[in-house]
Protein backbone atom coordinates (compact mmCIF):
# COMPACT_ATOMS: atom_id res chain seq x y z
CA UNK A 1 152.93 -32.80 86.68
CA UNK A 2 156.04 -30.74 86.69
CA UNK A 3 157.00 -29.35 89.62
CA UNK A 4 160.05 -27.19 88.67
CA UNK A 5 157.93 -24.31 88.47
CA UNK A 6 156.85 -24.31 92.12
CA UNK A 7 160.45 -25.31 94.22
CA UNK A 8 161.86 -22.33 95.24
CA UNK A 9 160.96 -19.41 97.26
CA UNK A 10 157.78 -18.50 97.45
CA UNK A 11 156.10 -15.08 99.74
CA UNK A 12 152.76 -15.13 100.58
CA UNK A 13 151.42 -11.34 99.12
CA UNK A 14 150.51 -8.85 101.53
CA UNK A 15 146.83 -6.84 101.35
CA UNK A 16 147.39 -3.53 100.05
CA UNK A 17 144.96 -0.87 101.07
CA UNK A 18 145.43 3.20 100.61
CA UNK A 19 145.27 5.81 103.06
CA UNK A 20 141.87 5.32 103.33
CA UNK A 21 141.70 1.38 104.08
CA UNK A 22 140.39 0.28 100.62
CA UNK A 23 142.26 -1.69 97.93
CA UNK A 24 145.34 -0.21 96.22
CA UNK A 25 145.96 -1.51 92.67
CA UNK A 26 148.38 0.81 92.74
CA UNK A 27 150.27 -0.37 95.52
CA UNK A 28 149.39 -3.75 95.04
CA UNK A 29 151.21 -3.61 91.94
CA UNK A 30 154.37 -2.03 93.65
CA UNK A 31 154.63 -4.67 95.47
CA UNK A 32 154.36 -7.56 93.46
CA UNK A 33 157.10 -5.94 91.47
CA UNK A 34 159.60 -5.25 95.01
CA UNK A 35 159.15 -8.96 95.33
CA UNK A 36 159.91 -9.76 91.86
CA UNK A 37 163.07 -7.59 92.06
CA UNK A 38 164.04 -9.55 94.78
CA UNK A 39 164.41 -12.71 93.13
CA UNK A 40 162.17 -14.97 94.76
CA UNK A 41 160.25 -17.69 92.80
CA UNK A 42 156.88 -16.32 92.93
CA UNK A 43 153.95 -14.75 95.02
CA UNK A 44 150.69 -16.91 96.93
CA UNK A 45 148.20 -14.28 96.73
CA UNK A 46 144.75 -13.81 98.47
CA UNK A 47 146.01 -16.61 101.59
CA UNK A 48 146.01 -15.73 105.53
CA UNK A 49 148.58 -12.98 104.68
CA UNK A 50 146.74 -11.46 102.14
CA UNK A 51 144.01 -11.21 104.48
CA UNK A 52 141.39 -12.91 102.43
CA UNK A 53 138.86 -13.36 104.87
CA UNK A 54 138.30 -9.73 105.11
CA UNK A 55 138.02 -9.18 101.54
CA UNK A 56 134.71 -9.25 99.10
CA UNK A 57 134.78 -11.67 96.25
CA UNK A 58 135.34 -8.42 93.92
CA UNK A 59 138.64 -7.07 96.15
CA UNK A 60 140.09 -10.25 95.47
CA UNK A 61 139.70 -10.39 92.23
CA UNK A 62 141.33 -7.10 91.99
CA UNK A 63 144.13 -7.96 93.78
CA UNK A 64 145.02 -11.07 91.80
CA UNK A 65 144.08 -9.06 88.19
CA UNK A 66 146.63 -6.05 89.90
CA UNK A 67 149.39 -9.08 90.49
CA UNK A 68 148.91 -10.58 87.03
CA UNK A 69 149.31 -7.36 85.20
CA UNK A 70 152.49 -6.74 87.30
CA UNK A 71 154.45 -10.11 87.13
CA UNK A 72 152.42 -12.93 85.49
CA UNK A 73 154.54 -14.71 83.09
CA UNK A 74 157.73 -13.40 85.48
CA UNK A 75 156.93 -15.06 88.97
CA UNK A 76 154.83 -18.25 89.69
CA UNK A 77 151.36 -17.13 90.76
CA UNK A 78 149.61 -19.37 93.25
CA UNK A 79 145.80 -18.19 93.66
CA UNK A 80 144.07 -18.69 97.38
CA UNK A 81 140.82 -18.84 96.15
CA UNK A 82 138.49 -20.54 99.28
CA UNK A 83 135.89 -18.58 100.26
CA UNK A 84 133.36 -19.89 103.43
CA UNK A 85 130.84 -21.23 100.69
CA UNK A 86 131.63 -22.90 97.35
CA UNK A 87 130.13 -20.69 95.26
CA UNK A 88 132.00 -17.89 95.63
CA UNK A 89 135.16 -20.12 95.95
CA UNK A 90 134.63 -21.72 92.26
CA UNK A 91 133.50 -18.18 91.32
CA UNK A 92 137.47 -16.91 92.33
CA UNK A 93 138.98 -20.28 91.03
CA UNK A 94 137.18 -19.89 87.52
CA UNK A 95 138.67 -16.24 87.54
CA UNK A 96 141.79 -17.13 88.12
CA UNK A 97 141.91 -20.01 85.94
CA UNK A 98 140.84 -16.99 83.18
CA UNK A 99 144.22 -15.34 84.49
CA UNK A 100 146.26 -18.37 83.96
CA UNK A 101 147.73 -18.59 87.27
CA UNK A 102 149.77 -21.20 87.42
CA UNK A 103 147.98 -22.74 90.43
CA UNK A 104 144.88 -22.44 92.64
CA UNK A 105 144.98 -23.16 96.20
CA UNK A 106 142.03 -23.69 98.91
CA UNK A 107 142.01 -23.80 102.51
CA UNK A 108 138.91 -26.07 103.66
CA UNK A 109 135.60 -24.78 104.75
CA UNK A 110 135.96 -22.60 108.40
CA UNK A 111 133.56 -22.73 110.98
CA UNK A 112 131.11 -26.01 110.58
CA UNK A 113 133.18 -28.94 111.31
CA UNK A 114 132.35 -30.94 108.14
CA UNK A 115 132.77 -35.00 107.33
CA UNK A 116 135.86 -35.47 105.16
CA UNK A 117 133.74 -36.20 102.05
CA UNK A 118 132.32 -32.83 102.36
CA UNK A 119 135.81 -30.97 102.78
CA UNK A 120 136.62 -33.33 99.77
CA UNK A 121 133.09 -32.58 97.52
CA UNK A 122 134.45 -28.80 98.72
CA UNK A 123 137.99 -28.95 96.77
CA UNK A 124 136.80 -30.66 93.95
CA UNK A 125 134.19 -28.78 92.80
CA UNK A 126 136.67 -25.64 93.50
CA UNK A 127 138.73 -27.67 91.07
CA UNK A 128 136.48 -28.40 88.56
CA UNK A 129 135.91 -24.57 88.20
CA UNK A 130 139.56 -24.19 87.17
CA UNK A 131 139.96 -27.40 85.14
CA UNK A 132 143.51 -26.68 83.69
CA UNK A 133 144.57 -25.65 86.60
CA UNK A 134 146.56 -27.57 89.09
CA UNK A 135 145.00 -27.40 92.97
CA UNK A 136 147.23 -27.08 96.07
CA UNK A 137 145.25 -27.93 99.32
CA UNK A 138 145.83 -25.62 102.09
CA UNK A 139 146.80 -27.58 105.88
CA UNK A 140 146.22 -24.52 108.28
CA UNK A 141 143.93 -26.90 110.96
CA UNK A 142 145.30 -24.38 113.94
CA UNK A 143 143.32 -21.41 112.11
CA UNK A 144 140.66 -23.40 109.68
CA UNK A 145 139.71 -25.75 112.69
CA UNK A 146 140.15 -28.78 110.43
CA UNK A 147 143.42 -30.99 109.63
CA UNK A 148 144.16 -32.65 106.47
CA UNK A 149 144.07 -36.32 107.51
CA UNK A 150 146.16 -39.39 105.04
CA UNK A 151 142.32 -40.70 103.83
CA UNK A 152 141.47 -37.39 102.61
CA UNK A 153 144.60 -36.88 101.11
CA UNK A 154 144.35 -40.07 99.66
CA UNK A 155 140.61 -38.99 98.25
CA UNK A 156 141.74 -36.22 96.99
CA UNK A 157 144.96 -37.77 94.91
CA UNK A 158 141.78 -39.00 92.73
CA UNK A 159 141.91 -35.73 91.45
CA UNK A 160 144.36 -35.30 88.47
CA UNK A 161 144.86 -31.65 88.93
CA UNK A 162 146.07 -32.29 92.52
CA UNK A 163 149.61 -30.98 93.17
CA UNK A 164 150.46 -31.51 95.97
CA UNK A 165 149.86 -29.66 99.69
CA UNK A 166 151.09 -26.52 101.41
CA UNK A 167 151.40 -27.61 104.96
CA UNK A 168 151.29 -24.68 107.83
CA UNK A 169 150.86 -27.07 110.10
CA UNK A 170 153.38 -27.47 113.25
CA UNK A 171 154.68 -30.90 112.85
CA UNK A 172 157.27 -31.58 110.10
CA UNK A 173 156.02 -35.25 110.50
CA UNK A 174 152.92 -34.28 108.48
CA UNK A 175 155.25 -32.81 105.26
CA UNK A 176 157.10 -36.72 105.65
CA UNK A 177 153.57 -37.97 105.48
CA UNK A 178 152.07 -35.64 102.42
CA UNK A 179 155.81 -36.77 100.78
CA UNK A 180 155.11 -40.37 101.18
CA UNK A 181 151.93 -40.12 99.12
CA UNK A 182 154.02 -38.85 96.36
CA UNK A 183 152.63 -35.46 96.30
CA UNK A 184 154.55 -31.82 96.73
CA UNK A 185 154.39 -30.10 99.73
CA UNK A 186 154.97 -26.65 100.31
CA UNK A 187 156.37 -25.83 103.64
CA UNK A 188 153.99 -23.49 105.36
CA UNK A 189 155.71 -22.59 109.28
CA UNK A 190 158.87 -19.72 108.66
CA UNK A 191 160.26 -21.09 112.01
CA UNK A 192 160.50 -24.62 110.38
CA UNK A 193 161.90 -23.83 106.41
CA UNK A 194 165.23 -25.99 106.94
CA UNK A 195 163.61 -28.71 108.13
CA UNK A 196 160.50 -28.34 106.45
CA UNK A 197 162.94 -29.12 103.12
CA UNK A 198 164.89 -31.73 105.22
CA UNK A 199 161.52 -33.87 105.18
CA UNK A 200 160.91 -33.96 101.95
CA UNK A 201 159.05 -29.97 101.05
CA UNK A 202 160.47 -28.42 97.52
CA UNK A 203 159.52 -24.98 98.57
CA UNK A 204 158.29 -22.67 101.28
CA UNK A 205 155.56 -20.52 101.24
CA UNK A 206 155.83 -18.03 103.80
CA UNK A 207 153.89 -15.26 105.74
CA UNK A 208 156.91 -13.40 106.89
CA UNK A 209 159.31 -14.04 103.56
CA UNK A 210 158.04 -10.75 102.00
CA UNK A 211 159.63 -8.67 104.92
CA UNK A 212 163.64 -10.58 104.45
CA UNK A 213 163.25 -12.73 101.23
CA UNK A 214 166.84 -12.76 101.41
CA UNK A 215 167.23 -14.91 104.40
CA UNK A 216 164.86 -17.59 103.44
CA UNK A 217 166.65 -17.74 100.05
CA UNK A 218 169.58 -18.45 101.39
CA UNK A 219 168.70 -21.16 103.64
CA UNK A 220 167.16 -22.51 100.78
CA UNK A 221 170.59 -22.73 99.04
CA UNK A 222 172.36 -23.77 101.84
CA UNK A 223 169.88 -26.64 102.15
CA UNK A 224 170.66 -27.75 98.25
CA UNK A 225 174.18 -26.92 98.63
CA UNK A 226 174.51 -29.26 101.92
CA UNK A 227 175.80 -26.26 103.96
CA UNK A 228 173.49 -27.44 106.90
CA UNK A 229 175.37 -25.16 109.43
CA UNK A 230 175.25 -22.27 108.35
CA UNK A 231 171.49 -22.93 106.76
CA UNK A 232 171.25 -23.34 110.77
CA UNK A 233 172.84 -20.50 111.67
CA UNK A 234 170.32 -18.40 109.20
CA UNK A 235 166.88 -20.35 110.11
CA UNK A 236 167.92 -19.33 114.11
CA UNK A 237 168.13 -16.00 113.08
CA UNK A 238 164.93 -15.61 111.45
CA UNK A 239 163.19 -17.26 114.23
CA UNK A 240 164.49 -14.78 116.57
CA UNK A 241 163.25 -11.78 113.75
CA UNK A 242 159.88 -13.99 113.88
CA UNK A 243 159.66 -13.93 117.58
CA UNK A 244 160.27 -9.87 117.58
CA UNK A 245 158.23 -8.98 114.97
CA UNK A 246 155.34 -10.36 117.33
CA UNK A 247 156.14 -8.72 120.16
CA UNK A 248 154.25 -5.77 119.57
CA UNK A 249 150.59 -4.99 120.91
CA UNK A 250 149.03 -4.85 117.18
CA UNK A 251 148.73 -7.50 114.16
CA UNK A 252 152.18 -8.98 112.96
CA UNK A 253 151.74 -8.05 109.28
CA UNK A 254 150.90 -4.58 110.28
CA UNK A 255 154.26 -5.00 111.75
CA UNK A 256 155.91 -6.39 108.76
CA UNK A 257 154.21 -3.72 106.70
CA UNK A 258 155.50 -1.30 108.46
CA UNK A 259 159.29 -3.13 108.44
CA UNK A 260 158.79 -3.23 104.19
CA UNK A 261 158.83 0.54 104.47
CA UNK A 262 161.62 1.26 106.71
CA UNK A 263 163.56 -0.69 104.30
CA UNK A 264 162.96 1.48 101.39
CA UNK A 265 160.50 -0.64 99.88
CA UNK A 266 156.86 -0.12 98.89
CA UNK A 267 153.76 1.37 101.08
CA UNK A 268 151.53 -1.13 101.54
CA UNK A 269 149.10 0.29 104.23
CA UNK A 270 148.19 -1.06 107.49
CA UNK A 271 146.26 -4.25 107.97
CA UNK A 272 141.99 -4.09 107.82
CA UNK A 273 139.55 -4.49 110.81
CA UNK A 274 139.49 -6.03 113.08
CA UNK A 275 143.09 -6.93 112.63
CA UNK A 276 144.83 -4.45 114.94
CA UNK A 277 146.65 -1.59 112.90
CA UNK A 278 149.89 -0.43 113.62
CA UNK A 279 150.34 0.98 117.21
CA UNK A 280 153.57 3.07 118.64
CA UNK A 281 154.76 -0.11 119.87
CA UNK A 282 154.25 -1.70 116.47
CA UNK A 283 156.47 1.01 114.92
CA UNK A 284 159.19 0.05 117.49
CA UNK A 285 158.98 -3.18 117.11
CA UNK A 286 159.40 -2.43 113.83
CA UNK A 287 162.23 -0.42 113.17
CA UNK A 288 163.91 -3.17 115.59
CA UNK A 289 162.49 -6.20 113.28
CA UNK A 290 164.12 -4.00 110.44
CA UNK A 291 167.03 -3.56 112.47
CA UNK A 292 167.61 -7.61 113.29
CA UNK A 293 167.50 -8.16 109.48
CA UNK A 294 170.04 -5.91 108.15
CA UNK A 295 172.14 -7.06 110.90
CA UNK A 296 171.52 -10.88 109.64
CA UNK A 297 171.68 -10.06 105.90
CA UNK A 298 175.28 -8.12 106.90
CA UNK A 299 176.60 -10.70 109.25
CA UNK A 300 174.85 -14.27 107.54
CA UNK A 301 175.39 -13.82 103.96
C-alpha cells in the first residue's frame, strides 16, 4: 500500500457550528480551505476534535460532503467514521467510501468492554463497508476505555485494507511496537510529534495542529532534515502553547477556536454541549495561546 500520501502533516478538523449551535457547511468549508492554504498534508475529519460523538449520523455526513467539496483531490482526507454501534459506523464508512476519501478510520466500540474478537468483528465489518478503502485503527484507550493490544493488531493485519494505526496513546513504546508489525502509524499526542517520528511514525495527526500548523511542520522538517535541536527547541514550545491553551475553565478546542479567529482565520463557532463553550477566561487564555504562537513562529522559524 503506498504510504506517500499519508506522511506529512496532518490536523484533525474542527466541528463547525453557526451562531445558533448547528452545523455550518459554510464555515466548515472555510475552514478546510484555511488549512489547505496552510500547506499541511491533509485534514482527519469527524475524530475527537471534530467532536463526533455529539454529532447525528446525518451532521457527519455533512461535514465530510462540506470537506470534500472544499479540498478533496487537494488534501488527503482521512474519514473517522466509528459510531457506538456498527451499523451506523458501516453506514458513515460506505458514505465515505462513495466520497473517495482516501482513508477511513475507527476508534473501537466505547462503553462495553468487549473481547478482542469483537473489537476486531467491529473494524472489519466497518471495513468491508468501504472495500476500496484503506482502514486506519484509532489507539485512544485513555478516552475509548480500550487499548489496541499486539494480538489484535496482529488479527487485524489479516485485513488487506489495513494501513496502519494512529496511536494517541501516551507511550511512544506502543508507535515502536505498531512499527515492528510493519504497519504505519500516525502519531496521535502533540506533546510527543518529535519523538513520535523518532520511533518509527510517518506523520502526525493532531488535535491542536489546526490552531499553529506551522510549528508542527517545521518540526516535521527538522526531524527529516536531522536538525534535532532545533526540532527540540520547537516541540518545547508547543508543549508550553499546549499546556496554556488548557488552562482555561472551558473546553480546549473552544479555546483553540477561539485562537483560529484572533489570528485572522475562519469562525468556526464554539464547541457543542456538554463540552464547555468559551468562557471570559477562555478568551484570555486565548488571546495569550495566540500570543505564545506568533511569538514562536517569529522567534523559531
Amino acid at each position: 500500500m503506498d504510504h506517500t500520501k499519508f506522511e506529512g502533516i496532518i490536523p484533525a478538523f474542527y466541528a463547525c457550528y453557526d451562531d445558533e449551535g448547528n452545523l455550518s457547511e459554510e464555515r466548515v468549508r472555510g475552514l478546510a480551505r484555511y488549512l489547505l492554504n496552510k500547506g499541511v498534508k491533509g485534514v482527519y475529519v469527524g475524530g475527537s476534535s471534530g467532536e463526533c460523538i455529539y454529532q447525528s449520523v446525518a451532521e457527519r455526513k455533512l461535514v465530510l460532503e462540506a470537506v470534500m467539496k472544499e479540498v478533496g483531490g487537494k488534501l488527503t482526507v482521512i474519514a473517522h467514521v466509528a459510531c457506538n454501534n456498527t451499523k451506523d459506523s458501516c453506514e458513515l464508512a460506505a458514505h465515505s467510501e462513495s466520497l473517495h476519501v482516501d482513508a477511513i478510520a475507527s476508534i473501537p466500540p466505547i462503553y462495553f468492554h468487549l473481547p478482542a474478537d469483537a473489537v476486531a468483528g467491529y473494524w472489519n465489518d466497518i471495513s468491508a463497508a468501504a472495500p476500496h478503502t484503506p482502514f486506519v485503527i484509532y489507539n485512544i484507550p485513555q478516552l475509548a476505555g480500550t487499548a489496541l493490544s499486539l494480538p489484535l493488531l496482529k488479527t487485524m493485519k489479516q485485513n488487506p485494507n489495513l494501513l496502519g494505526v494512529k496511536n494517541s496513546s501516551m507511550p511512544v513504546q506502543d508507535i515502536q511496537m505498531w512499527r515492528d508489525e510493519d504497519v504505519f502509524v500516525f502519531n496521535g499526542p502533540d506533546e510527543q510529534l518529535l519523538s513520535g517520528l523518532a520511533a518509527g511514525a510517518g506523520a502526525g495527526i493532531g488535535g491542536t495542529y489546526a490552531a499553529m500548523p506551522e510549528l508542527f511542520l517545521a518540526i516535521f522538517k527538522c526531524y527529516h532534515e536531522g536538525d534535532m535541536a532545533k526540532g527540540r527547541l520547537i516541540q518545547n514550545e508547543a508543549c508550553r502553547i499546549i499546556y496554556k491553551a488548557c488552562s482555561s475553565d472551558c473546553n480546549m478546542y473552544a479555546v483553540l477556536k477561539e485562537v483560529i479567529r484572533i489570528q485572522g482565520g475562519p469562525d468556526c463557532g464554539d464547541v457543542r454541549k456538554p463540552l464547555i463553550g468559551l468562557t471570559e477566561c477562555g478568551k484570555k487564555v486565548a488571546q495569550e495561546t495566540a500570543d505564545m504562537i506568533a511569538a514562536a513562529i517569529r522567534d523559531l522559524l
